[in-house]
C-alpha atoms as a PDB file:
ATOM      1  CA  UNK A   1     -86.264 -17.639  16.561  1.00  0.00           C
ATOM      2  CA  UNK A   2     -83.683 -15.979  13.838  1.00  0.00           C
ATOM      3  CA  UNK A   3     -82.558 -13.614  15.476  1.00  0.00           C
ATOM      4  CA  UNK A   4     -82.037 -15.227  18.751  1.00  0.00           C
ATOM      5  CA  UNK A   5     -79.563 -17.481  17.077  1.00  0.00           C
ATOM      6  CA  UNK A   6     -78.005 -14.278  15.611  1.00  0.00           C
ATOM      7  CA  UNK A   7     -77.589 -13.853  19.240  1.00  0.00           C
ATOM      8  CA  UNK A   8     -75.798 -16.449  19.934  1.00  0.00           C
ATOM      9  CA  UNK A   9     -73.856 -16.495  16.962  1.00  0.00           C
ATOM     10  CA  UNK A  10     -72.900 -12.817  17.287  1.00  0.00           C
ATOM     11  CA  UNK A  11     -71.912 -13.517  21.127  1.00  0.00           C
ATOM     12  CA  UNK A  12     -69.858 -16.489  20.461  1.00  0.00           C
ATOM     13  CA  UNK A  13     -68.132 -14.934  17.921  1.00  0.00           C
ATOM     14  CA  UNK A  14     -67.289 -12.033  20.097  1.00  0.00           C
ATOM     15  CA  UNK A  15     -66.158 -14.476  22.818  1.00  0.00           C
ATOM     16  CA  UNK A  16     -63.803 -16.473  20.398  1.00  0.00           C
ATOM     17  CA  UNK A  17     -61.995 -12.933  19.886  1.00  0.00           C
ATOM     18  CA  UNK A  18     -61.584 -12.122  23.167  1.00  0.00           C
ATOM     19  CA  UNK A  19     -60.433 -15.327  24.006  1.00  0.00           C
ATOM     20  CA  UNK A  20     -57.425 -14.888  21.010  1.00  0.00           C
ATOM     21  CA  UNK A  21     -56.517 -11.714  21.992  1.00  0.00           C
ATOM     22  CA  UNK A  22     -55.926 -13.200  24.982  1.00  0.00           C
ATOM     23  CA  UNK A  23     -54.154 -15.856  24.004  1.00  0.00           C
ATOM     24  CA  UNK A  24     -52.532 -14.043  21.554  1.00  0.00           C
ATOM     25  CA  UNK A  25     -50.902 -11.818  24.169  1.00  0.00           C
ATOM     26  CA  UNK A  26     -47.086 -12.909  24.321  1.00  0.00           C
ATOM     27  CA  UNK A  27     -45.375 -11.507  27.696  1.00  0.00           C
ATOM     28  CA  UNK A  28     -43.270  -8.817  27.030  1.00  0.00           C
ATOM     29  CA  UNK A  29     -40.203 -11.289  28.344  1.00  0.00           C
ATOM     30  CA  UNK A  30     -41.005 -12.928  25.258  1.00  0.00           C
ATOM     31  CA  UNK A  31     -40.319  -9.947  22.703  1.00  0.00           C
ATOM     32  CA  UNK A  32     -36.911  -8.970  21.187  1.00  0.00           C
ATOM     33  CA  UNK A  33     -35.337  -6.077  23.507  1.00  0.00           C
ATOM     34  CA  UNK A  34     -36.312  -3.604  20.683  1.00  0.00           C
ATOM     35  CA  UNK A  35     -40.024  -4.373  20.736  1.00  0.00           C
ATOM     36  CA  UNK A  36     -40.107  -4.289  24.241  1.00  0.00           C
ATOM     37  CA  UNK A  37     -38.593  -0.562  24.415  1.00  0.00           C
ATOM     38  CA  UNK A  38     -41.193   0.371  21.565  1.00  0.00           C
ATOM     39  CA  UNK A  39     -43.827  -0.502  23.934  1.00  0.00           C
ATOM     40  CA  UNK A  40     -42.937   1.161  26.710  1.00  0.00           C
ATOM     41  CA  UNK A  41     -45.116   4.165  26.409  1.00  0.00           C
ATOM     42  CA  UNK A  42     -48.347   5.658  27.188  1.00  0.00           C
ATOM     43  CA  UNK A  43     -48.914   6.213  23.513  1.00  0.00           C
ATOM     44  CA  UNK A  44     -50.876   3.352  21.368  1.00  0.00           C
ATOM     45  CA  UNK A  45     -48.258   1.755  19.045  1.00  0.00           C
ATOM     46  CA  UNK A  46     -48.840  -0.075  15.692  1.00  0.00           C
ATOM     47  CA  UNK A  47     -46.844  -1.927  14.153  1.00  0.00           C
ATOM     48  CA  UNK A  48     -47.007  -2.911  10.482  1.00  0.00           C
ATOM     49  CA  UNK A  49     -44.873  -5.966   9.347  1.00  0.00           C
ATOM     50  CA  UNK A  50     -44.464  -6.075   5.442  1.00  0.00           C
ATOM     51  CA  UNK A  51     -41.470  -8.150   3.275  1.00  0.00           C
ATOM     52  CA  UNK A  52     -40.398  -6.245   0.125  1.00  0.00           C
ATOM     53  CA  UNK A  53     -40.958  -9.905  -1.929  1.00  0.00           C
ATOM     54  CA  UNK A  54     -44.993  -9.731  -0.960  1.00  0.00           C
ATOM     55  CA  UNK A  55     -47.267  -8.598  -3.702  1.00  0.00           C
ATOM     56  CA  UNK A  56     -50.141  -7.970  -1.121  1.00  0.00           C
ATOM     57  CA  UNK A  57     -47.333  -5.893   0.613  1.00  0.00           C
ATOM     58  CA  UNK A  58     -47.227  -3.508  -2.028  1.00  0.00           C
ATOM     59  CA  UNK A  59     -50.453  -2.447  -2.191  1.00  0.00           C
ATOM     60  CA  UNK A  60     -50.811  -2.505   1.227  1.00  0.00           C
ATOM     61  CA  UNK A  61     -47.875   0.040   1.982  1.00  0.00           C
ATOM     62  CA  UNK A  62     -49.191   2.944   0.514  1.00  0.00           C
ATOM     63  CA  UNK A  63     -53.065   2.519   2.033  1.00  0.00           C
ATOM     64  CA  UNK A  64     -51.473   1.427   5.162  1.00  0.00           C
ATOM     65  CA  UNK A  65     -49.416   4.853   5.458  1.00  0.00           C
ATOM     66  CA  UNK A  66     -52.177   6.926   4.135  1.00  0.00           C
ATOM     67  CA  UNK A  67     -54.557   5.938   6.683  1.00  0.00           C
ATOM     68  CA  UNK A  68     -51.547   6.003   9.474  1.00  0.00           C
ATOM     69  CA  UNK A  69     -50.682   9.642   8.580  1.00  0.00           C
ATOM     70  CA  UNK A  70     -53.724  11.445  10.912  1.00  0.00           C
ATOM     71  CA  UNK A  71     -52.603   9.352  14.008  1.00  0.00           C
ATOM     72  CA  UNK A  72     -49.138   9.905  13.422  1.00  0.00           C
ATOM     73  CA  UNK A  73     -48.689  12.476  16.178  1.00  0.00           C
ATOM     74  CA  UNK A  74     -51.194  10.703  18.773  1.00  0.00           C
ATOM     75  CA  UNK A  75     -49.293   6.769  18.474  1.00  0.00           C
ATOM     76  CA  UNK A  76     -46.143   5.553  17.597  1.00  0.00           C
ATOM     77  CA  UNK A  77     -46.637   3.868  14.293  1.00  0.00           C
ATOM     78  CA  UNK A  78     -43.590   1.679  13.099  1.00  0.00           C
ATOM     79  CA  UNK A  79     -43.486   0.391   9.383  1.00  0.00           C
ATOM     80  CA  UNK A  80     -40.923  -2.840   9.767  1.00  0.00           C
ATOM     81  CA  UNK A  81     -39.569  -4.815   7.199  1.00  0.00           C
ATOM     82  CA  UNK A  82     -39.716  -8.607   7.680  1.00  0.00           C
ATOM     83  CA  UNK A  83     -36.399  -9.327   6.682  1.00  0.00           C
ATOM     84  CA  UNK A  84     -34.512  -6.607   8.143  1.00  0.00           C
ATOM     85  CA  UNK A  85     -36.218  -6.260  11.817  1.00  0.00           C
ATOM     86  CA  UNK A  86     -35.956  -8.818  14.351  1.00  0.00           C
ATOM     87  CA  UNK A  87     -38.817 -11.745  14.781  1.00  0.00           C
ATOM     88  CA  UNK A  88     -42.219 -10.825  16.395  1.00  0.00           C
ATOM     89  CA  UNK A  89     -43.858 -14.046  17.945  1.00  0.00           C
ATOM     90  CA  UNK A  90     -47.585 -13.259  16.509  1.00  0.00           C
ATOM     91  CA  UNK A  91     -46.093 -12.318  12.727  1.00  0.00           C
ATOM     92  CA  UNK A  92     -46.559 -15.845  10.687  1.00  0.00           C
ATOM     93  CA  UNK A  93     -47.357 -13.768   7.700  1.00  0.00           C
ATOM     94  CA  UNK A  94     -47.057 -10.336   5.597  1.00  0.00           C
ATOM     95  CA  UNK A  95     -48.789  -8.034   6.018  1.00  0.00           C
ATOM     96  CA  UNK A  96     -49.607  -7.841   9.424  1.00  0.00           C
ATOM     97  CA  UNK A  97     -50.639  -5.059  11.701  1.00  0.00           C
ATOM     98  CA  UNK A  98     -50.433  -5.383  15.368  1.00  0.00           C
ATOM     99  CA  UNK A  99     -52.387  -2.851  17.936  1.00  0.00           C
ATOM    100  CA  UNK A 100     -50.849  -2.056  21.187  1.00  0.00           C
ATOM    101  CA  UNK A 101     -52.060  -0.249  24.230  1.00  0.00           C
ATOM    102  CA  UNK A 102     -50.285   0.129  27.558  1.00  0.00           C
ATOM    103  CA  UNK A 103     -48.077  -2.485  26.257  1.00  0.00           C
ATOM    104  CA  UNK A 104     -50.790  -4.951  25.809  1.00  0.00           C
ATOM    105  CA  UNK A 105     -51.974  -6.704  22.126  1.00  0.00           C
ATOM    106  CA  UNK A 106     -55.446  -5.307  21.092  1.00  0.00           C
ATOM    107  CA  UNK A 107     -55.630  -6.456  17.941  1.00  0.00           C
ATOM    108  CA  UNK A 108     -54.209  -8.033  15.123  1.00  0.00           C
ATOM    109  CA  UNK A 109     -54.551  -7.854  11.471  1.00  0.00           C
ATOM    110  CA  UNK A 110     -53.394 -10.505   9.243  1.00  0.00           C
ATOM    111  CA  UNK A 111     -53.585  -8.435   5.955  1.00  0.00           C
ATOM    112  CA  UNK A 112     -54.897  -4.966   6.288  1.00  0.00           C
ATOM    113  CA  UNK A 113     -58.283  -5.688   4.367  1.00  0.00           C
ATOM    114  CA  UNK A 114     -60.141  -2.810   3.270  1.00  0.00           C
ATOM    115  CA  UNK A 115     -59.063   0.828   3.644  1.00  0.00           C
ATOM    116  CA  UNK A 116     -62.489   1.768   5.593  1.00  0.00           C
ATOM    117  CA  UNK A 117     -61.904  -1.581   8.002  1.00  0.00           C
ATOM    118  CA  UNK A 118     -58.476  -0.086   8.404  1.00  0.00           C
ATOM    119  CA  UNK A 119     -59.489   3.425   9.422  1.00  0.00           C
ATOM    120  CA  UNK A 120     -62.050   1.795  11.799  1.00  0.00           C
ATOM    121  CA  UNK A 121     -59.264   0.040  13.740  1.00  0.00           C
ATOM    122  CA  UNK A 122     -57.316   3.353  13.940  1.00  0.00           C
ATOM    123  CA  UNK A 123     -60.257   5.201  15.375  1.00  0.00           C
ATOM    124  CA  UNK A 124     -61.256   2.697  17.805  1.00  0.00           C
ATOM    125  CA  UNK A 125     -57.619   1.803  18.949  1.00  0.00           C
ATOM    126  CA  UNK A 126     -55.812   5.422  18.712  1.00  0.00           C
ATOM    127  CA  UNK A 127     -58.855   7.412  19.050  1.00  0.00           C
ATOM    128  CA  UNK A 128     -58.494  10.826  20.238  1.00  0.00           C
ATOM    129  CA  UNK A 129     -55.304   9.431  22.969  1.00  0.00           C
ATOM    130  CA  UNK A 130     -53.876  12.372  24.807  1.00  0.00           C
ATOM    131  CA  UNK A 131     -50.987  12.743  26.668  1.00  0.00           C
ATOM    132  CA  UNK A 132     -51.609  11.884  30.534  1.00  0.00           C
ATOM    133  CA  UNK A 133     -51.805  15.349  32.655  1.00  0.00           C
ATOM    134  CA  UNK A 134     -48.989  16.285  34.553  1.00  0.00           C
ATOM    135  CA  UNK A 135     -49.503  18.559  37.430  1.00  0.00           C
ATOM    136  CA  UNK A 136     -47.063  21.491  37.256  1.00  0.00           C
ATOM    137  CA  UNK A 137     -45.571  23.870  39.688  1.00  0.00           C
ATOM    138  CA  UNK A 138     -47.708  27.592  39.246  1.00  0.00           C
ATOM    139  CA  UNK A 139     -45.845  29.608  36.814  1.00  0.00           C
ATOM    140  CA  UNK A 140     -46.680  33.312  39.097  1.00  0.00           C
ATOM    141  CA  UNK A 141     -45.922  33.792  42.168  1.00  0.00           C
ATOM    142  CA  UNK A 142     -49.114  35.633  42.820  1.00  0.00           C
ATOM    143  CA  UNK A 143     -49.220  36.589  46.683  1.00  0.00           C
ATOM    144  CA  UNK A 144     -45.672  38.565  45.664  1.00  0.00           C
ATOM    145  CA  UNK A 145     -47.665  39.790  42.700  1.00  0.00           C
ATOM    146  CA  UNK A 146     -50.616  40.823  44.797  1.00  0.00           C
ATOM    147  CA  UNK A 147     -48.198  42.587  47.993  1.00  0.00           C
ATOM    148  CA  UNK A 148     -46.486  43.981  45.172  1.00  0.00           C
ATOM    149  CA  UNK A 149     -49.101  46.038  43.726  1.00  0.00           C
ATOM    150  CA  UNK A 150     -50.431  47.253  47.260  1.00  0.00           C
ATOM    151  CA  UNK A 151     -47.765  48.527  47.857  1.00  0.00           C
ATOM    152  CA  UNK A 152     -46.730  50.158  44.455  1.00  0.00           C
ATOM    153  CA  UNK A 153     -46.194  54.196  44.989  1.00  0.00           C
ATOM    154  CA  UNK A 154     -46.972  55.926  41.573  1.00  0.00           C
ATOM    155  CA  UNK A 155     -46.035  59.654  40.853  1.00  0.00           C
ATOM    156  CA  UNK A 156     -49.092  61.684  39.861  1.00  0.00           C
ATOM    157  CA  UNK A 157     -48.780  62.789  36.015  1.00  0.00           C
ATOM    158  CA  UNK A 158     -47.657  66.362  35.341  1.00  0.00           C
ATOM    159  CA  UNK A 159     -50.241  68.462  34.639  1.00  0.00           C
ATOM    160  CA  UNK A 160     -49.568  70.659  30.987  1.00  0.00           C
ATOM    161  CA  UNK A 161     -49.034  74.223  31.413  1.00  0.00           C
ATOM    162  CA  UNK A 162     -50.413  76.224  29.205  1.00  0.00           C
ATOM    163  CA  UNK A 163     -47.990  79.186  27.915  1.00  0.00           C
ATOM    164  CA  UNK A 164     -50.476  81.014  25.517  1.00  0.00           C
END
C-alpha cells in the first residue's frame, strides 16, 4: 500500500516538472536579441545569472565554474552578471542556472544547490554532446591514384660491379 502511493507521489511529482518546464519555456521572440543569438546552436548552452551584491552568489561562483570547466569545450557556458546583462524572463532571482538544448529550456536552477546535484545536471544535460557529422567531399582521388600506379614504368636498379 506504501509504496504504491510512492507511486503516485513520485509520478505526480515528475508530471508537475514537466508541466513547468513547459510552461517555463518563453518563445525565443520573447528573449533579448543577445540571448536569442546565444541559442542558436547545436551545442547545449548554460547560462548562470549571479549579481555581485548576492552572498549566495559568491559561493556559488567558484563551485559553479569548477564544475562548468569539463563541459567547457562540449556547451557554451555563459557566466552573466545581473546587473550588467540584459533581463532574462525566467531569472526572478540570483543565482540561477538555466539549461538549454536546441534552443529549448531543460531545466532551471534557482540556486545551484549542492556541488554533486550540480554535476548531475551537467552530465545529464551536456553529456557526452558531439558535434553533428558533416559529410565531406573524399580527400584522394583514388581511381587517378589507382590508373596511376598501373601504369607507373620503374627503371630496374643497377646491379654493383664488382672491381676486385
Amino acid at each position: 500500500m506504501m509504496t504504491r502511493f510512492f507511486n503516485l507521489l513520485i509520478a505526480s511529482s515528475m508530471k508537475r516538472e514537466k508541466e513547468l518546464i513547459v510552461s517555463l519555456n518563453v518563445p525565443l521572440s520573447a528573449l533579448s536579441p543577445v540571448y536569442r543569438k546565444a541559442l542558436k546552436t547545436w551545442r547545449p548552452v548554460i547560462l548562470y545569472f549571479a549579481n555581485e551584491h548576492c552572498p549566495a552568489c559568491e559561493w556559488a561562483g567558484p563551485v559553479f565554474r569548477e564544475v562548468a570547466e569539463p563541459y567547457r569545450l562540449r556547451a557554451n557556458i555563459y557566466m552573466l552578471n545581473t546587473t550588467e546583462s540584459p533581463r532574462h524572463p525566467l531569472v526572478t532571482g540570483t543565482p540561477t542556472v538555466l539549461f538549454y538544448k536546441n534552443g529549448k529550456l531543460m531545466k532551471k536552477l534557482k540556486g545551484i544547490g549542492t556541488e554533486e546535484t550540480l554535476s548531475e545536471d551537467f552530465a545529464r544535460h551536456v553529456g557526452k554532446t558531439k558535434a553533428p557529422a558533416v559529410i565531406r567531399p573524399p580527400r584522394h582521388d583514388l581511381a587517378w591514384l589507382r590508373r596511376t600506379l598501373r601504369t607507373l614504368c620503374t627503371v630496374p636498379r643497377a646491379h654493383r660491379w664488382n672491381f676486385s
